[in-house]
Protein backbone atom coordinates (compact mmCIF):
# COMPACT_ATOMS: atom_id res chain seq x y z
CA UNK A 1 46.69 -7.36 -47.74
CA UNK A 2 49.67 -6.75 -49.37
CA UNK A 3 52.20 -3.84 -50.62
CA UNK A 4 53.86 -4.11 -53.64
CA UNK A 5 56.65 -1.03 -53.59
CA UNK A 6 59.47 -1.99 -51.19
CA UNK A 7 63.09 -1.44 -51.52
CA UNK A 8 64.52 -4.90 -52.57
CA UNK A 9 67.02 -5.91 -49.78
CA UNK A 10 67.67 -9.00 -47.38
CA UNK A 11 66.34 -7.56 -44.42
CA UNK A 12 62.74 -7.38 -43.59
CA UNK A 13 61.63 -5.69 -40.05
CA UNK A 14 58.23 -6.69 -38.55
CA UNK A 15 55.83 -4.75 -36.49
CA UNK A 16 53.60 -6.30 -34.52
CA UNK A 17 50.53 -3.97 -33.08
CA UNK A 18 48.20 -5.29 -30.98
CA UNK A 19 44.40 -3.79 -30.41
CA UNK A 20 41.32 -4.16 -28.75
CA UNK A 21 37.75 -2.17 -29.95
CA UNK A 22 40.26 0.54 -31.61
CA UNK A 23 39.26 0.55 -35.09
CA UNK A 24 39.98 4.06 -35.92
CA UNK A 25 43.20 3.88 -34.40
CA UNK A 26 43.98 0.90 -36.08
CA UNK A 27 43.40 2.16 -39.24
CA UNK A 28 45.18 5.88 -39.09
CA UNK A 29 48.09 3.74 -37.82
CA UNK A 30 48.25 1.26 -40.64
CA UNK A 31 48.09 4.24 -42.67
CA UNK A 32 50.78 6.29 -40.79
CA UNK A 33 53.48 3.58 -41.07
CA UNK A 34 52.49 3.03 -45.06
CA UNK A 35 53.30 6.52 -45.64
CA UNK A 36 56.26 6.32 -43.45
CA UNK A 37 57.73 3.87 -45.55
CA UNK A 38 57.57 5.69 -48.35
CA UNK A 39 58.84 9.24 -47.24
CA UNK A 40 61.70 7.59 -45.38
CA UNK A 41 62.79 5.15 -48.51
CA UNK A 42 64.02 2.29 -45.92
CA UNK A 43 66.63 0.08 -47.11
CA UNK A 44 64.74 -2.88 -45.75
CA UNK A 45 61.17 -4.39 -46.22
CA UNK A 46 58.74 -3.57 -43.62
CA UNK A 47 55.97 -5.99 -42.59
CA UNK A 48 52.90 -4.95 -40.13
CA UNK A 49 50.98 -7.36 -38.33
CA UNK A 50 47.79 -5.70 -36.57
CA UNK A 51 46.62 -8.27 -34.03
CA UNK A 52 42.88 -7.74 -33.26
CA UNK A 53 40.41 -8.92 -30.37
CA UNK A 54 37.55 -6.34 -30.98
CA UNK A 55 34.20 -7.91 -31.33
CA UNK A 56 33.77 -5.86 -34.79
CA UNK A 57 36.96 -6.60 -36.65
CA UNK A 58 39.14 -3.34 -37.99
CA UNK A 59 37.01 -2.61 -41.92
CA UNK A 60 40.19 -1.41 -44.21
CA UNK A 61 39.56 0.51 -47.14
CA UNK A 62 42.01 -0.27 -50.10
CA UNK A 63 45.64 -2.08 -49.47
CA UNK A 64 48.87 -0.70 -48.40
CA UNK A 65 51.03 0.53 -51.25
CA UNK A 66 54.54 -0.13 -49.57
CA UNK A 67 54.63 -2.08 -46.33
CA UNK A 68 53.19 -5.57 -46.20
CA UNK A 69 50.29 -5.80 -44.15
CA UNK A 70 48.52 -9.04 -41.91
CA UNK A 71 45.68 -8.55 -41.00
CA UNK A 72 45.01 -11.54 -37.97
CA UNK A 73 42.62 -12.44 -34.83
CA UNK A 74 43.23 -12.98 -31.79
CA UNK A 75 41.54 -14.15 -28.46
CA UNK A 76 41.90 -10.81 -26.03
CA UNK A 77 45.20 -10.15 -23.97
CA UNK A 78 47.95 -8.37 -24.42
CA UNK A 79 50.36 -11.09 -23.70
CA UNK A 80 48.60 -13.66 -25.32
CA UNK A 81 48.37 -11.42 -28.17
CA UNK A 82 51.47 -10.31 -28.36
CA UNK A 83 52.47 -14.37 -28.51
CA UNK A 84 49.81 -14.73 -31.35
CA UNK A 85 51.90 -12.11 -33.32
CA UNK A 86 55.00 -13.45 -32.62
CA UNK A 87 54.46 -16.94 -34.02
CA UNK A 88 52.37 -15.54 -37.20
CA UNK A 89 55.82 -13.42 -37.81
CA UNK A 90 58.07 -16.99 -37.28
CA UNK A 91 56.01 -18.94 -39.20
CA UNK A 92 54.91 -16.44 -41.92
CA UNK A 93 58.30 -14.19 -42.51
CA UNK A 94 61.38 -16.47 -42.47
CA UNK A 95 63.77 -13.45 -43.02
CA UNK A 96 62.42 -11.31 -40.18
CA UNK A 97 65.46 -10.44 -38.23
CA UNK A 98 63.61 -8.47 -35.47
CA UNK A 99 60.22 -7.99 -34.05
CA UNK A 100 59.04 -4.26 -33.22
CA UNK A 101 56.22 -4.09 -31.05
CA UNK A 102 53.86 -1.12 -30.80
CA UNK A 103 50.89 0.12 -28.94
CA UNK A 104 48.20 1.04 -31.36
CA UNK A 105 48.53 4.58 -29.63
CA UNK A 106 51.99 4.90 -30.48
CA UNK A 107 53.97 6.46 -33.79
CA UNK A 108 56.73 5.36 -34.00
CA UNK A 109 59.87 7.58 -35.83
CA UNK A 110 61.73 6.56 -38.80
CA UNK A 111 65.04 6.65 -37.07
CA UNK A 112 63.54 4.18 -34.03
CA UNK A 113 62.68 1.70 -37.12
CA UNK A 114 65.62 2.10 -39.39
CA UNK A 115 67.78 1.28 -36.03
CA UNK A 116 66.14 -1.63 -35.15
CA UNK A 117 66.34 -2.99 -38.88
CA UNK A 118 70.01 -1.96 -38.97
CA UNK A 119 71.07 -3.90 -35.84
CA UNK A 120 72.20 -0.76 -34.13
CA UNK A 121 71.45 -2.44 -30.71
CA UNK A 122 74.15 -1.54 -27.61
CA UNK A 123 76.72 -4.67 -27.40
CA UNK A 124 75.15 -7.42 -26.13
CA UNK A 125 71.77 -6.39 -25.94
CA UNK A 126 68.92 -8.29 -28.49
CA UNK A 127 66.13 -6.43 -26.82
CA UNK A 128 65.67 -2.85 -26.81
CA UNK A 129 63.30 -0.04 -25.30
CA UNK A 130 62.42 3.26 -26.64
CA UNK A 131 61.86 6.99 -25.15
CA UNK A 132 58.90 8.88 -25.64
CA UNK A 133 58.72 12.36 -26.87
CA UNK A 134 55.88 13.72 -25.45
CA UNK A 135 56.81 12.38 -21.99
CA UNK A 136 56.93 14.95 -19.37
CA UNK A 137 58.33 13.98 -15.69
CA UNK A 138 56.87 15.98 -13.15
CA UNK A 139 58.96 17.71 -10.82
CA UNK A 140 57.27 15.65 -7.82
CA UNK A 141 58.89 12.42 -9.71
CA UNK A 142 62.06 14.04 -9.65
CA UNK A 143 62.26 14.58 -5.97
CA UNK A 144 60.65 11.70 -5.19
CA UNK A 145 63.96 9.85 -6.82
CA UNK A 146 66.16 11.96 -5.10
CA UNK A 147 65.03 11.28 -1.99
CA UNK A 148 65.21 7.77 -2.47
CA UNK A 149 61.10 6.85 -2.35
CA UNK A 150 61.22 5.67 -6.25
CA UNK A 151 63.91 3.67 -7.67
CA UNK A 152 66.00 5.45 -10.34
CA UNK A 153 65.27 5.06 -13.93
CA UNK A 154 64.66 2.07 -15.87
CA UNK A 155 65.17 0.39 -12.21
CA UNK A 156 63.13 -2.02 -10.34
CA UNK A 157 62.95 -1.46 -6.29
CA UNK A 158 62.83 -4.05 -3.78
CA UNK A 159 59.48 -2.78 -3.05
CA UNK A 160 58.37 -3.85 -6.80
CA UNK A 161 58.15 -0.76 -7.58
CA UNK A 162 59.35 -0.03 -11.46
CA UNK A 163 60.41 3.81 -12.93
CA UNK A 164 60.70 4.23 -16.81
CA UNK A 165 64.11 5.04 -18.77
CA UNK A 166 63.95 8.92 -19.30
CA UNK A 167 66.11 10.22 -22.20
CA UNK A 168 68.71 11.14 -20.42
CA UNK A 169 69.49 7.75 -19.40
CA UNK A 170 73.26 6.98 -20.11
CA UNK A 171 73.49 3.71 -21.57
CA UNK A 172 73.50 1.36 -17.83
CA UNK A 173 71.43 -1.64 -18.40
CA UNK A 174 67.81 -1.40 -16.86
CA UNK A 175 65.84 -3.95 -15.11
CA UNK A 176 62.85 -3.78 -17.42
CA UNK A 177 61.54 -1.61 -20.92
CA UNK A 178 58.55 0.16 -21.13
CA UNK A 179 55.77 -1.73 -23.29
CA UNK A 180 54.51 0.76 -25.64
CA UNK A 181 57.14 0.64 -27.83
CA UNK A 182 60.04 -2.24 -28.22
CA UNK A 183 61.71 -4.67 -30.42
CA UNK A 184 63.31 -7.80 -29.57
CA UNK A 185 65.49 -9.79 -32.27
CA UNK A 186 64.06 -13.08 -33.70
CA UNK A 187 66.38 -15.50 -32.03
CA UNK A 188 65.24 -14.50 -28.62
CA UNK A 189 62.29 -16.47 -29.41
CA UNK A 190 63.74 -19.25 -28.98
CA UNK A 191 64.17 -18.82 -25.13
CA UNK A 192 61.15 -16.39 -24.24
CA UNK A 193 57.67 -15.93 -24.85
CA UNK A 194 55.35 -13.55 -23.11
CA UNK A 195 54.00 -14.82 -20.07
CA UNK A 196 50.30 -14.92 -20.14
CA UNK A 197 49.18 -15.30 -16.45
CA UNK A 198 48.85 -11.45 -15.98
CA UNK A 199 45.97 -9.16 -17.33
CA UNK A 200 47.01 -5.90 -19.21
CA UNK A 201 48.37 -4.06 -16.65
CA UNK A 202 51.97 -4.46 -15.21
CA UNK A 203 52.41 -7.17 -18.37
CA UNK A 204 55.67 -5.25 -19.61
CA UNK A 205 57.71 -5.68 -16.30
CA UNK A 206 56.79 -9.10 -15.77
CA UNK A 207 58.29 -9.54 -19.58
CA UNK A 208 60.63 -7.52 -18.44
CA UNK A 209 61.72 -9.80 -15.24
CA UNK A 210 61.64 -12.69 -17.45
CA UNK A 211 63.55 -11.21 -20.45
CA UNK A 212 66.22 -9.88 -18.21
CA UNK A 213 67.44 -13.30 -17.21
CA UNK A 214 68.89 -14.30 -20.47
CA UNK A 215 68.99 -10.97 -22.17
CA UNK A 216 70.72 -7.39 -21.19
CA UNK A 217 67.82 -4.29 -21.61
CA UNK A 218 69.01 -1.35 -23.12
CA UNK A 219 68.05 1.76 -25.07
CA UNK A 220 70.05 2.75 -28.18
CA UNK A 221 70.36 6.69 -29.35
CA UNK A 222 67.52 7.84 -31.60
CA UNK A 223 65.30 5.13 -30.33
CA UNK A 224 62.31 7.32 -30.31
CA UNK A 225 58.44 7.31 -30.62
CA UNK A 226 55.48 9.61 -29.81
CA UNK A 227 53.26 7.56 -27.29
CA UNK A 228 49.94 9.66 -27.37
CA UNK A 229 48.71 10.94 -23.83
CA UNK A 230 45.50 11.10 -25.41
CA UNK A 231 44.59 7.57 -25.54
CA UNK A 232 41.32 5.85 -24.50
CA UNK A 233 41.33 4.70 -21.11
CA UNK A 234 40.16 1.15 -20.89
CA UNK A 235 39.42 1.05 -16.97
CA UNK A 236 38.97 3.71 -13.90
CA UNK A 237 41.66 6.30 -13.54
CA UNK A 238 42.52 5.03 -10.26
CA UNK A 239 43.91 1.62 -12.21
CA UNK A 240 47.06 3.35 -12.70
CA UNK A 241 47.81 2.73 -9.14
CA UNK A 242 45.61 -0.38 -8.17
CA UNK A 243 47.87 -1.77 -10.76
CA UNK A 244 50.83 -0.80 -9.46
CA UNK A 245 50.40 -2.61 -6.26
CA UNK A 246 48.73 -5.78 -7.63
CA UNK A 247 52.28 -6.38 -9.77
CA UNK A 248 54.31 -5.84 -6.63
CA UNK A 249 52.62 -8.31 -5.19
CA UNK A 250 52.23 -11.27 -8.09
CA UNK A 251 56.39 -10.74 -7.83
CA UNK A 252 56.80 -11.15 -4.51
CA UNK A 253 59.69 -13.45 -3.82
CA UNK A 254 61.24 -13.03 -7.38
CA UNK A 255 64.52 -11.49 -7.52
CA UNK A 256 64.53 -8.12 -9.01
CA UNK A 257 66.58 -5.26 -7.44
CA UNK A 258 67.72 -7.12 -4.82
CA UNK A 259 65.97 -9.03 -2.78
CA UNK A 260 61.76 -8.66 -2.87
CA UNK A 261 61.01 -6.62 0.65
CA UNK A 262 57.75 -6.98 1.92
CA UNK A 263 58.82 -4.04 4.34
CA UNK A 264 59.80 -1.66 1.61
CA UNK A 265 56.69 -2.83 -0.19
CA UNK A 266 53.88 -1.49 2.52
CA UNK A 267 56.43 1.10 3.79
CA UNK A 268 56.26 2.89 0.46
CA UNK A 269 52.70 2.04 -0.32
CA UNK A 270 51.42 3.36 2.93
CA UNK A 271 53.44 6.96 2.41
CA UNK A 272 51.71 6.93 -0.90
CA UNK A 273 48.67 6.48 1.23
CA UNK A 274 49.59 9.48 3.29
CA UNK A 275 51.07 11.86 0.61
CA UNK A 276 47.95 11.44 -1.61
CA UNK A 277 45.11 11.66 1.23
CA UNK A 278 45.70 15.56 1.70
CA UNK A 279 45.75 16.51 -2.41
CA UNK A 280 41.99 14.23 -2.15
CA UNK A 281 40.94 16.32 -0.22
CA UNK A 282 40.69 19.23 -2.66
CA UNK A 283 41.05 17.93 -6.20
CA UNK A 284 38.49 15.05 -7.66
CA UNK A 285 41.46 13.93 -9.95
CA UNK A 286 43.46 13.07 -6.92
CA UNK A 287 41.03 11.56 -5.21
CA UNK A 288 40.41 9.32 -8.35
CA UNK A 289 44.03 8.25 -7.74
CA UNK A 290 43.43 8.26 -3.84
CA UNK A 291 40.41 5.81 -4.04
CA UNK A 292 42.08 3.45 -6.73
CA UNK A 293 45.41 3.25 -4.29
CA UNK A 294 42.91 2.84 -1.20
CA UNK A 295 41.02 -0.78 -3.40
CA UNK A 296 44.38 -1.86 -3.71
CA UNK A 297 45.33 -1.91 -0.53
CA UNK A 298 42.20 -3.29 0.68
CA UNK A 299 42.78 -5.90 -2.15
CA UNK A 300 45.87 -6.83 -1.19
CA UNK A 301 45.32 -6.79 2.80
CA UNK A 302 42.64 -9.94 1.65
CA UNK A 303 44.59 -12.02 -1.19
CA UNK A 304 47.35 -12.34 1.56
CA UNK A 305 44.99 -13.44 4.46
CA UNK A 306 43.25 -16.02 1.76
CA UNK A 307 46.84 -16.74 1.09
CA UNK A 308 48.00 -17.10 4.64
CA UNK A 309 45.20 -19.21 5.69
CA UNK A 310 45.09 -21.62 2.58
C-alpha cells in the first residue's frame, strides 16, 4: 500500500515496526503516523514498514494517504525481525538515509522523526536512542543509584546489569539504547546486524554491546516518544526480572563496563533477593516479581552446573 501526498525532497526516513498478534495496535499506529505526516508537513518522505509474525495477518482498511506503507511477513523474533525489516528497507528504498525503529506500543513525536531525517545526530554518533515521556523513575531507583547498587544511566555494570538514559542525561555516551524507540543511519548496515541468538527479552543491550564497538550511543535533544505503560504483556510479570538475570549471564565474559564480575553479578542479585523477600510478604505484585527473580536464580544456579560439568 501506498501514499501518494508527500513533500517532494531527497530524503526519505524509514520506520520499521515490528509486531506479533497486535492487530489493533498495528493498525491505530499505521494510522497515527499517516496523520502525523500530514499535520507536521515533513520536508522529507516517510516510509513505514510494519513487520508481522501473527498467525492472522494485520486486515487494513483503505491505504495511507501520505506516508508509504509495506506491509511484510516475517518468521517470529524480534531480532530476526528487526533484520527482516532492515534488508526490505536496503533493498526496497535506495534513498533511505536512516532507519527508525519502533515498538508497535510506541508514538513516536514529530520532532523525534524530523531529527532523525535531518541528521541532527551528536558528532560522531550514527545511532541514536530516545526518552520516553510517560516514564516515571521511582524514588527507590534513585537511591538505589546513589548508593551505588545500579549503574548510572544509560550505563552497563560489571554485574550486567543495564539502567536506561533518563532525560536529564547530559550528552556522555552510554553503553547501550533502549529498544522501544531508535534509529540507526543506513551505512551502519554495513557493519551490524541484529544478533539473533537471544529471545525478546534483553535483545536491545545485546544490540547494544555489539553496536557500541564500532559506533558511539547517544541521545540528541527533542528525541522524544510516548512508550505506552499500557501495553499487553506477552509473558508472567515476574519476566521482567527472570530476564534480567538470564542477559547477565549470556554476557558473561564480554567486556562491558569494565570487566564482567561474576562477584558483582550474585552479590547484587542476591540483595535483590533479600530487599524483595520482605515487600512479598505483603503485596501479591511483589511477590510476582519475588517468584520470577527466585526461577531465575534457580535457572541460573543449573545452566552453570550443566555448564561446569560439560
Amino acid at each position: 500500500m501506498t501514499g501518494s501526498v508527500q513533500t517532494e525532497t531527497n530524503t526519505r526516513l524509514a520506520i520499521v515496526v515490528c509486531t506479533l498478534n497486535r492487530q489493533a495496535a498495528s493498525r491505530w499506529l499505521v494510522t497515527y503516523i499517516d496523520e502525523l505526516a500530514q499535520r507536521a508537513c515533513f520536508n522529507f518522505r516517510l516510509s513505514m514498514v510494519l513487520v508481522e509474525s501473527s498467525e492472522e495477518p494485520t486486515r487494513f482498511f483503505g491505504e495511507p494517504e501520505v506516508i508509504d506503507f509495506f506491509h511484510v511477513r516475517s518468521e517470529p523474533g524480534l531480532p530476526h525481525q528487526r533484520n527482516v525489516g532492515v534488508n526490505f528497507v536496503l533493498e526496497t528504498l535506495p534513498d533511505v538515509s536512516s532507519i527508525v525503529f519502533l515498538d508497535d506500543d510506541v508514538i513516536p513525536s514529530s520532532n523525534f522523526l524530523r531529527t532523525v531525517a535531518e541528521g541532527n545526530f551528536p558528532q560522531g554518533s550514527r545511532a541514536i536512542g530516545s526518552f520516553d515521556a510517560l516514564k516515571r523513575e521511582s524514588w527507590q531507583a534513585r537511591l538505589a543509584e546513589k548508593i551505588g547498587v545500579s549503574p548510572m544511566p544509560g550505563r552497563i555494570s560489571r554485574g550486567g546489569f543495564a539502567t536506561a538514559p533518563r532525560a536529564d542525561y547530559e550528552g556522555d555516551e552510554l553503553d547501550w539504547i533502549p529498544g522501544f524507540a531508535f534509529a540507526i543511519h543506513r551505512d551502519v548496515f554495513g557493519h551490524f546486524s541484529f544478533p539473533e541468538d537471544v529471545d525478546f527479552f534483553g535483545e536491545d543491550v545485546l544490540f547494544g554491546i555489539k553496536l557500541r564497538t564500532k559506533e558511539q550511543l547517544s541521545i540528541p535533544d527533542g528525541a522524544v516518544v510516548f512508550h505506552s505503560p499500557f501495553g499487553v504483556r506477552r509473558r508472567g510479570e515476574g519476566d521482567d526480572y527472570k530476564h534480567k538475570y538470564l542477559l547477565a549471564h549470556k554476557i558473561t565474559g564480554m567486556a562491558i563496563a569494565g570487566e564482567f564480575s561474576r562477584t558483582y553479578f550474585w552479590a547484587h542479585t542476591l540483595m535483590d533477593f533479600v530487599l524483595l523477600a520482605l515487600p512479598a510478604l505483603v503485596s501479591p505484585s511483589w511477590r510476582i516479581r519475588f517468584l520470577g527473580l527466585t526461577r531465575s536464580i534457580v535457572e541460573l544456579a543449573k545452566s552453570s552446573k550443566v555448564r561446569r560439568s560439560s
